[in-house]
Every structure is written in C-alpha cells, then in structure tokens.
PDB file of N, CA and C in Angstrom:
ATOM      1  N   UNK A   1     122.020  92.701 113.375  1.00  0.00           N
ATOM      2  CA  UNK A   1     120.901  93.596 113.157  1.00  0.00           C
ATOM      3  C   UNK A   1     119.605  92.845 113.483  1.00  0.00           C
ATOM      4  N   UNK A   2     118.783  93.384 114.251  1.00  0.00           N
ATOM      5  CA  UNK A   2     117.247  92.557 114.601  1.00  0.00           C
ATOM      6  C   UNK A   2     116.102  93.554 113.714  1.00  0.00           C
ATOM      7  N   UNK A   3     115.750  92.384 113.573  1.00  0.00           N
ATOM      8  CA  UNK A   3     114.089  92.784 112.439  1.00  0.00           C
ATOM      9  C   UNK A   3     113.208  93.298 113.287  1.00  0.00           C
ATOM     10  N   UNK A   4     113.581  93.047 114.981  1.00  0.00           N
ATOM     11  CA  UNK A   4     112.168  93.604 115.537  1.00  0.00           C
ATOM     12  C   UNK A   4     112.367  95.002 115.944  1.00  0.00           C
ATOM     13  N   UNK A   5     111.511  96.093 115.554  1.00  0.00           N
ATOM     14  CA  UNK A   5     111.570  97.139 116.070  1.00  0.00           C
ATOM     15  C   UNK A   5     110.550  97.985 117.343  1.00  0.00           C
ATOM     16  N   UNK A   6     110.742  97.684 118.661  1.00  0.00           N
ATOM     17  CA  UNK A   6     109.640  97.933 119.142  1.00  0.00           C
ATOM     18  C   UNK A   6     109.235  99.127 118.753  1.00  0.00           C
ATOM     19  N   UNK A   7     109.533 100.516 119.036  1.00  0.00           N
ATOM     20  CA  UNK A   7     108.794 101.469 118.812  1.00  0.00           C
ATOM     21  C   UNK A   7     107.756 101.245 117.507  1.00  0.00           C
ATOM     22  N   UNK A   8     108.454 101.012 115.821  1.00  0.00           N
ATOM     23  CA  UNK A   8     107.510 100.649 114.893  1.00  0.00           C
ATOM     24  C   UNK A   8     106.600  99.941 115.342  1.00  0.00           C
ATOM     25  N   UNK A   9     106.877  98.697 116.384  1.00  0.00           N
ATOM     26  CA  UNK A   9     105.707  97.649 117.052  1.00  0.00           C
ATOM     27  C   UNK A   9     104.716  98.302 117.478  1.00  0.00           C
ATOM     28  N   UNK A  10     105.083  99.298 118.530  1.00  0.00           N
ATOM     29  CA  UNK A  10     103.851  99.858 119.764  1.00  0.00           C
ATOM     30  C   UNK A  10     103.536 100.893 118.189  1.00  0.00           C
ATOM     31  N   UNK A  11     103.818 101.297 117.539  1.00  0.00           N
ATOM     32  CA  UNK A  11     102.648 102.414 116.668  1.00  0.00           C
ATOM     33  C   UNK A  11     102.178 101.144 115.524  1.00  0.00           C
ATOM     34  N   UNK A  12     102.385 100.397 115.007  1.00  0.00           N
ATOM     35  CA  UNK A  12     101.264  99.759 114.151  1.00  0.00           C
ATOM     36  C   UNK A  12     100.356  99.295 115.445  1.00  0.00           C
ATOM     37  N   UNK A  13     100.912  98.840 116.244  1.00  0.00           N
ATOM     38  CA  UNK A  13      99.357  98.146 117.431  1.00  0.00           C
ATOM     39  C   UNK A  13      98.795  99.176 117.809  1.00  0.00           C
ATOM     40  N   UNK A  14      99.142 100.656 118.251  1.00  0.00           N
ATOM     41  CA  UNK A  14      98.385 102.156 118.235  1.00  0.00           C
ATOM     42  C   UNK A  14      97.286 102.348 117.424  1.00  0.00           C
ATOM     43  N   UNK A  15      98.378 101.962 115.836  1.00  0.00           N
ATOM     44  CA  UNK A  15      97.282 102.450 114.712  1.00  0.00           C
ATOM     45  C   UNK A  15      96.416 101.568 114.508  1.00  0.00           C
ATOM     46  N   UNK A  16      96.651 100.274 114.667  1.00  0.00           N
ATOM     47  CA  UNK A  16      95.414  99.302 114.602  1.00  0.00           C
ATOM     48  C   UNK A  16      94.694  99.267 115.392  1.00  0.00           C
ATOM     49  N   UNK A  17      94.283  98.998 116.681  1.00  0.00           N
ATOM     50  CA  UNK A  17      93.700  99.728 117.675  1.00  0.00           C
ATOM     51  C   UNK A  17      92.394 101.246 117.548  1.00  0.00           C
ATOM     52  N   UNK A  18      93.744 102.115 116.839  1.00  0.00           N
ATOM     53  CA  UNK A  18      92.496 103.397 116.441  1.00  0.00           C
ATOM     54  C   UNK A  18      91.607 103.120 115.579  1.00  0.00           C
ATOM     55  N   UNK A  19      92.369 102.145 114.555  1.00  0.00           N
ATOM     56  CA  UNK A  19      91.404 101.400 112.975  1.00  0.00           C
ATOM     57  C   UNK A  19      90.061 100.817 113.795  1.00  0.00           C
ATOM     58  N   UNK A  20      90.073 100.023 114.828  1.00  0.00           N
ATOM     59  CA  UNK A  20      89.161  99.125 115.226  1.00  0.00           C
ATOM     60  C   UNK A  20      88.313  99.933 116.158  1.00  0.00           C
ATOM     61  N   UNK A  21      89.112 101.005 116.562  1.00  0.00           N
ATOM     62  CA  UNK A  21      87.797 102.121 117.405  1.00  0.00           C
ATOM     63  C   UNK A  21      87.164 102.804 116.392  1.00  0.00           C
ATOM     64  N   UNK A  22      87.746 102.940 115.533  1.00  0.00           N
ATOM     65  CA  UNK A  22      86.715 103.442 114.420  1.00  0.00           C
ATOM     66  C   UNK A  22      85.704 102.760 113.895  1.00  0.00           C
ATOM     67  N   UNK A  23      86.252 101.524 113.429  1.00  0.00           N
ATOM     68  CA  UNK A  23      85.426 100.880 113.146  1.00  0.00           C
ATOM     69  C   UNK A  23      84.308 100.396 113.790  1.00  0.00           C
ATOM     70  N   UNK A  24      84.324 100.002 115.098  1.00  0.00           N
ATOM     71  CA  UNK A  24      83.229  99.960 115.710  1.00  0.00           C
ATOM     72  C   UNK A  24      82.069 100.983 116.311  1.00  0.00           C
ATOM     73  N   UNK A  25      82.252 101.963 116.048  1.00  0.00           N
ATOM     74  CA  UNK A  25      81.993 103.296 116.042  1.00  0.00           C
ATOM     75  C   UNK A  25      81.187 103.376 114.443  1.00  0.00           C
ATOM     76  N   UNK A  26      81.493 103.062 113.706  1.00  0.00           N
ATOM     77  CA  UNK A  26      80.995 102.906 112.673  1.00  0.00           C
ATOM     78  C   UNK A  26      81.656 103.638 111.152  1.00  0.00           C
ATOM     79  N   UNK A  27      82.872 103.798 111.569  1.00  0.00           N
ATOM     80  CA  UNK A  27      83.482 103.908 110.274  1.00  0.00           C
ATOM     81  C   UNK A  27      84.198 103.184 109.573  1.00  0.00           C
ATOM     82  N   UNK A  28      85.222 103.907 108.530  1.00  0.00           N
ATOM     83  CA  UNK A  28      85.651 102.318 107.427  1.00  0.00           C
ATOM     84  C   UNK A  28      86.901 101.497 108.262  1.00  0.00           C
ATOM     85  N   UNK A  29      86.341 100.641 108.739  1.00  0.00           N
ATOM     86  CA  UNK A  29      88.051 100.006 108.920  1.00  0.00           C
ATOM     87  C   UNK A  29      89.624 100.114 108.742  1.00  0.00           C
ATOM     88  N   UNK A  30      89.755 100.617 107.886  1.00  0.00           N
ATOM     89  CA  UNK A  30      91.043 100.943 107.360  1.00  0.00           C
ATOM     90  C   UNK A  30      91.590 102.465 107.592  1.00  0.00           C
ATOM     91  N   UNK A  31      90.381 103.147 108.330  1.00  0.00           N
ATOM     92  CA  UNK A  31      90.730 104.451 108.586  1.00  0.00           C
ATOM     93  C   UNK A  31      90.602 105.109 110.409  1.00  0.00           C
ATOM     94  N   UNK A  32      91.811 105.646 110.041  1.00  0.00           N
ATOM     95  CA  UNK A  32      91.603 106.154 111.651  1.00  0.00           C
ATOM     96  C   UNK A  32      90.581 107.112 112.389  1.00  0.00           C
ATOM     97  N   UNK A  33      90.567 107.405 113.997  1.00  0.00           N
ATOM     98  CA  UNK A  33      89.676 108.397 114.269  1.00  0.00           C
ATOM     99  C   UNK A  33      90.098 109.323 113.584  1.00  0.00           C
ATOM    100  N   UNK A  34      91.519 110.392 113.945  1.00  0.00           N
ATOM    101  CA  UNK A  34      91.944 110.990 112.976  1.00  0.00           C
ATOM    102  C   UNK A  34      91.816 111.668 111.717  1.00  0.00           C
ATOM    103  N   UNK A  35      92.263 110.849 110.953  1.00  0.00           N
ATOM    104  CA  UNK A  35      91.467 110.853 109.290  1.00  0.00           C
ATOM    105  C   UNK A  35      89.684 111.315 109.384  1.00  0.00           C
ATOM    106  N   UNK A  36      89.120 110.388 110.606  1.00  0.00           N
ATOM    107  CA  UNK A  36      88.062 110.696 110.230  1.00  0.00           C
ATOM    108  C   UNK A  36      87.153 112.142 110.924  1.00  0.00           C
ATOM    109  N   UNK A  37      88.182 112.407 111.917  1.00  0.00           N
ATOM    110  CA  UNK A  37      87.674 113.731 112.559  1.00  0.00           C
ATOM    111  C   UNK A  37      88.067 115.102 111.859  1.00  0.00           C
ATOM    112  N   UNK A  38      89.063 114.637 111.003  1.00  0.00           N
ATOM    113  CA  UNK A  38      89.938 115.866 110.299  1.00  0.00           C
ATOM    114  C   UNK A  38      88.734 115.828 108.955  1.00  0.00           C
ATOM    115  N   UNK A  39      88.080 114.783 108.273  1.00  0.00           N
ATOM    116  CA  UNK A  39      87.135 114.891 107.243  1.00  0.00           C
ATOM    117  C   UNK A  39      85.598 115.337 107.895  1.00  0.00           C
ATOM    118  N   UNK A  40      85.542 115.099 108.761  1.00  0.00           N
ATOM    119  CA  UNK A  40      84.305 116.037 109.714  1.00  0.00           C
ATOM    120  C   UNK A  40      84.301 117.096 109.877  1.00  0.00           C
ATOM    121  N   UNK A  41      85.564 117.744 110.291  1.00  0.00           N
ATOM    122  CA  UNK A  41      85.524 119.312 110.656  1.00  0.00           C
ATOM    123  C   UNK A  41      85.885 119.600 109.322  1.00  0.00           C
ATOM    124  N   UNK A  42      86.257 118.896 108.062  1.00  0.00           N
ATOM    125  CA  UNK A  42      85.956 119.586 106.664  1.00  0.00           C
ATOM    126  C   UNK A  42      84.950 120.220 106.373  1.00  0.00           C
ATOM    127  N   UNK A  43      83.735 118.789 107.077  1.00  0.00           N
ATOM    128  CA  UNK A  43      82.411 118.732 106.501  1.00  0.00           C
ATOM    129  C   UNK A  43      81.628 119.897 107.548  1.00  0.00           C
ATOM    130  N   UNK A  44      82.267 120.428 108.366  1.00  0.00           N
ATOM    131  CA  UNK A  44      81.667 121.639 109.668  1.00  0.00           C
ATOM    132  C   UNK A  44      80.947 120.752 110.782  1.00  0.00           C
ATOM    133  N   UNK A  45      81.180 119.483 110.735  1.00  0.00           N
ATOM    134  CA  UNK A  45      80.486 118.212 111.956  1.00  0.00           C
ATOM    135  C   UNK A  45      81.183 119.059 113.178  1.00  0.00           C
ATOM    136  N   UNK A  46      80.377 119.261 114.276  1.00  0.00           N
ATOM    137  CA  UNK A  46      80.629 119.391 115.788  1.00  0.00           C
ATOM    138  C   UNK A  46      81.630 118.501 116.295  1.00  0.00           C
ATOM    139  N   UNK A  47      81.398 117.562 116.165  1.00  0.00           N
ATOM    140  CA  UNK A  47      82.227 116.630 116.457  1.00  0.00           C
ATOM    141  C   UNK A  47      83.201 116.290 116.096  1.00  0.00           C
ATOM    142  N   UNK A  48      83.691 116.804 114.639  1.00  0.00           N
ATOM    143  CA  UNK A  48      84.618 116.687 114.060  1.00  0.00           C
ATOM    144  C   UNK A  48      86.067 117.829 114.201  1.00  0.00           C
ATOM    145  N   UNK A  49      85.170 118.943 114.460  1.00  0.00           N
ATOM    146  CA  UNK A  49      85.932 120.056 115.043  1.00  0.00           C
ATOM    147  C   UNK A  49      86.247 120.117 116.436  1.00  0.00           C
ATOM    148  N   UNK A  50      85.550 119.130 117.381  1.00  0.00           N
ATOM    149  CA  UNK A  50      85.910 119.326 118.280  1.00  0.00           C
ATOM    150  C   UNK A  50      87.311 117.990 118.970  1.00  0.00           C
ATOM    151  N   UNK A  51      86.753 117.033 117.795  1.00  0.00           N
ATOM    152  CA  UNK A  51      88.185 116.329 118.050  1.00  0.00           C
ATOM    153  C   UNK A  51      89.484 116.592 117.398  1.00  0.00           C
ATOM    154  N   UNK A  52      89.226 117.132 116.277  1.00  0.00           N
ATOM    155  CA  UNK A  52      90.317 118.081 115.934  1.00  0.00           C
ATOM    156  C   UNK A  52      90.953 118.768 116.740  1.00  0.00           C
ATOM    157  N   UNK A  53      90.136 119.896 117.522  1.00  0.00           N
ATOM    158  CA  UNK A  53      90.896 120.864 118.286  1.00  0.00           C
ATOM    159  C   UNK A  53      91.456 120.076 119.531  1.00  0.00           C
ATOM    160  N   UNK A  54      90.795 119.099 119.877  1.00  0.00           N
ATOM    161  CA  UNK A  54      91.659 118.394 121.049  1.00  0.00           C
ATOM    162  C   UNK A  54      93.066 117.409 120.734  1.00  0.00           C
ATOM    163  N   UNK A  55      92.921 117.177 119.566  1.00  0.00           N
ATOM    164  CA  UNK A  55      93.671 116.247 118.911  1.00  0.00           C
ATOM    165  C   UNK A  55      95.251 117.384 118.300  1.00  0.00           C
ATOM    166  N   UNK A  56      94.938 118.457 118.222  1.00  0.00           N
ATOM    167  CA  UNK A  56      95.577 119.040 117.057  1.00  0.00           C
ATOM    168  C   UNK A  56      96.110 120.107 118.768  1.00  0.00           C
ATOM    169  N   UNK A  57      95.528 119.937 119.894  1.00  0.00           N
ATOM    170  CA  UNK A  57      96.334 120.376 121.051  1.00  0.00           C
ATOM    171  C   UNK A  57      97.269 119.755 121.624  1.00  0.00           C
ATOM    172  N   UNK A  58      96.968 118.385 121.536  1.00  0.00           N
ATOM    173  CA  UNK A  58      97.930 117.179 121.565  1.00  0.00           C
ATOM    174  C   UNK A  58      99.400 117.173 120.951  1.00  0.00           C
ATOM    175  N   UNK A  59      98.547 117.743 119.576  1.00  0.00           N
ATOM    176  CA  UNK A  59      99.897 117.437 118.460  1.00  0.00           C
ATOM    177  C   UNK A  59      99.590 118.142 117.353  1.00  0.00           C
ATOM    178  N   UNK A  60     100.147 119.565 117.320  1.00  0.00           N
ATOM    179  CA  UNK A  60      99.440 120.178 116.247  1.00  0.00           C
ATOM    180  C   UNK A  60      99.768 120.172 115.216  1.00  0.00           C
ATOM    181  N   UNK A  61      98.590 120.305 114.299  1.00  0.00           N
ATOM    182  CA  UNK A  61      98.581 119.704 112.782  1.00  0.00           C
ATOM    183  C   UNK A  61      98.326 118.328 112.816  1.00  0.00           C
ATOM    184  N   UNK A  62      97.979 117.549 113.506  1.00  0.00           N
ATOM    185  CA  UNK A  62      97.393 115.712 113.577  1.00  0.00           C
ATOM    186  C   UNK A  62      96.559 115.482 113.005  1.00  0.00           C
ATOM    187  N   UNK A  63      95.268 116.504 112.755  1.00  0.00           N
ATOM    188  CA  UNK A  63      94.543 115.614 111.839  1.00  0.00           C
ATOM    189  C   UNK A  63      94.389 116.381 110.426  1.00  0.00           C
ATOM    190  N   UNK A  64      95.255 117.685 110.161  1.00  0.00           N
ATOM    191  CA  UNK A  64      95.173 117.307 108.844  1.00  0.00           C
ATOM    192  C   UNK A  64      96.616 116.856 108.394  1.00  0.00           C
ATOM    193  N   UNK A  65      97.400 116.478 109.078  1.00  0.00           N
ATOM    194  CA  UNK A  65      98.408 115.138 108.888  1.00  0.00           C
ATOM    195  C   UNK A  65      98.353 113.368 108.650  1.00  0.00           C
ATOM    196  N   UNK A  66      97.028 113.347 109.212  1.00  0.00           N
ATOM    197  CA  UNK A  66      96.331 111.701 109.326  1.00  0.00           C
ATOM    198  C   UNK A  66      95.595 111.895 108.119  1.00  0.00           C
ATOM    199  N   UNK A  67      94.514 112.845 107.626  1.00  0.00           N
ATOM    200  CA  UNK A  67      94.206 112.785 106.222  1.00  0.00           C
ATOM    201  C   UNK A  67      94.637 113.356 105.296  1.00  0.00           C
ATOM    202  N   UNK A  68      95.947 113.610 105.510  1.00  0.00           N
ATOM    203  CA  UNK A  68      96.882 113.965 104.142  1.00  0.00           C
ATOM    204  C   UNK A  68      97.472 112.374 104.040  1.00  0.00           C
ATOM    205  N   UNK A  69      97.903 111.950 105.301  1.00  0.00           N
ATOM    206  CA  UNK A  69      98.460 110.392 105.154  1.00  0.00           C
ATOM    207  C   UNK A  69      97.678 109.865 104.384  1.00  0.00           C
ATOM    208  N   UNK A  70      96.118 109.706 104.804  1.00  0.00           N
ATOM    209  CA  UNK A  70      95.057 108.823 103.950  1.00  0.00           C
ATOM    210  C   UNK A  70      95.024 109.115 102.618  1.00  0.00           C
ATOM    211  N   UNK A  71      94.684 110.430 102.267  1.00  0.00           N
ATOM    212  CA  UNK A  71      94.512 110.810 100.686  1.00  0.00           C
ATOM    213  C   UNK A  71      95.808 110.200 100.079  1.00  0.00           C
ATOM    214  N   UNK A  72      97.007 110.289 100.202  1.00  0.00           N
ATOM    215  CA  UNK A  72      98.264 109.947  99.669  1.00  0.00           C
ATOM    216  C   UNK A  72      98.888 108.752  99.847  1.00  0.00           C
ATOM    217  N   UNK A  73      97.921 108.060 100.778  1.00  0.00           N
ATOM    218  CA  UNK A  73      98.835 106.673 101.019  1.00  0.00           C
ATOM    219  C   UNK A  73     100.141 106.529 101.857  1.00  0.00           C
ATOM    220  N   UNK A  74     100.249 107.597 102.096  1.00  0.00           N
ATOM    221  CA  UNK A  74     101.769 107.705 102.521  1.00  0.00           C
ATOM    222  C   UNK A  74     101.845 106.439 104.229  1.00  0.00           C
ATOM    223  N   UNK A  75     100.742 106.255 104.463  1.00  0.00           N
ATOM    224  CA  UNK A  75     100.853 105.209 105.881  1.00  0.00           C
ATOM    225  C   UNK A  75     101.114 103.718 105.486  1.00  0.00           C
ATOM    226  N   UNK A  76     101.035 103.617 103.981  1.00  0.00           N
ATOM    227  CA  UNK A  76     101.066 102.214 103.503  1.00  0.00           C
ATOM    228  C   UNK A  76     102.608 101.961 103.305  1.00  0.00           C
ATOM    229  N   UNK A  77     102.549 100.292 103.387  1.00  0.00           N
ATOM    230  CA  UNK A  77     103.751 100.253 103.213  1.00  0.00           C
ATOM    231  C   UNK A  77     104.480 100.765 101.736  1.00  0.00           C
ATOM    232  N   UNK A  78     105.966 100.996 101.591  1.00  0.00           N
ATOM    233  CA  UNK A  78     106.247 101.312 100.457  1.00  0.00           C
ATOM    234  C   UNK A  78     105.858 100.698  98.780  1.00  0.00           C
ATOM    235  N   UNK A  79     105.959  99.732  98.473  1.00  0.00           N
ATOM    236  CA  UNK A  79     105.757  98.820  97.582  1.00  0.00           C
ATOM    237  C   UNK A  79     103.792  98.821  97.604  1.00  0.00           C
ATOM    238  N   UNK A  80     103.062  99.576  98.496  1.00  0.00           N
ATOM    239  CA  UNK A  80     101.596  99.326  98.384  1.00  0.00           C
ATOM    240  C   UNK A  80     101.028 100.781  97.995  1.00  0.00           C
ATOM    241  N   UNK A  81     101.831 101.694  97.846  1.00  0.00           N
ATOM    242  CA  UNK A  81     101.705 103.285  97.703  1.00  0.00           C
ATOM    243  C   UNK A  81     101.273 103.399  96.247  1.00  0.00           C
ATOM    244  N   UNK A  82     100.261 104.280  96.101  1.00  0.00           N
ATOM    245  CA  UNK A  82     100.250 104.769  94.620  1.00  0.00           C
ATOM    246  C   UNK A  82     101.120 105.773  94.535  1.00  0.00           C
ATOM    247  N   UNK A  83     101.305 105.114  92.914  1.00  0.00           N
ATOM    248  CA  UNK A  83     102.387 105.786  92.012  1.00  0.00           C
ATOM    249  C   UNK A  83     101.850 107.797  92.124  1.00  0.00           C
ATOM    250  N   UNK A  84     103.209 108.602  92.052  1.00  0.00           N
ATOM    251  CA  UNK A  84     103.208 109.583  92.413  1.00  0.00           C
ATOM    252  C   UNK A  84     103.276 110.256  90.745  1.00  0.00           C
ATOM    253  N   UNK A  85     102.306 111.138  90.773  1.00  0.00           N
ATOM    254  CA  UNK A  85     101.912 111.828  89.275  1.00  0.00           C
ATOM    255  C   UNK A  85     103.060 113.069  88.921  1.00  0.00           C
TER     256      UNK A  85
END
C-alpha cells in the first residue's frame, strides 16, 4: 500500500494555490476564492455573484459547497474538525 496519493496531491496543491490567490488579493489566508465569492454574493457584492455564477457553471453548487465546507470545517483534516452538536 503507498501513502502517496496523487490525485489527494494535485487538490491540496489546487487548494493551496487558491488559499494564496486569495490571499494576495487580500483575503484571509486560510480561505478560498470560493468561500469567499459564495460570502459576497451573500453580501449582494457584484463580484461575488458574478464569480459565483461562473464558478457554480463550472460546477454547480461550488460555492455554496466551499462555504458550507468553511462554516463546518469539513475541509480540515479529521482529528482538526469541530466537534459536531
């Protein structure tokens, strides 16, 4: 059995990658475009709705799938997840 899994490989370097376009862009580090376009078009941001709708043509339901991930933790590893109420 091998520990390395590429596919898991190429999506944490994906998701880290999106972390660091965000971040330099000016959001929190730890959060994706995603997460953060799906909390924009919450907030009625232009921009937020409009990467949504391109994002969510891609793959629909993506970004309120990326900030359901965020609110819930569910992207963390297991053992780093908050406890479920």
């Amino acid at each position: 059995m091998s520990w390395f899994k590429p596919k898991r490989w190429v999506m944490n370097v994906l998701i880290a990658l999106d972390q660091f376009g965000n971040a330099v862009i000016g959001g929190a580090p730890d959060e994706t475009i995603s997460s953060r376009s799906a909390r924009g078009a919450r907030h009625g941001n232009w921009w937020g709705r409009a990467m949504c709708a391109w994002l969510n043509w891609l793959d629909p339901g993506h970004c309120e799938d990326a900030i359901h991930s965020e609110e819930t933790g569910a992207h963390l590893p297991p053992d780093l997840r908050p406890p479920v109420h």
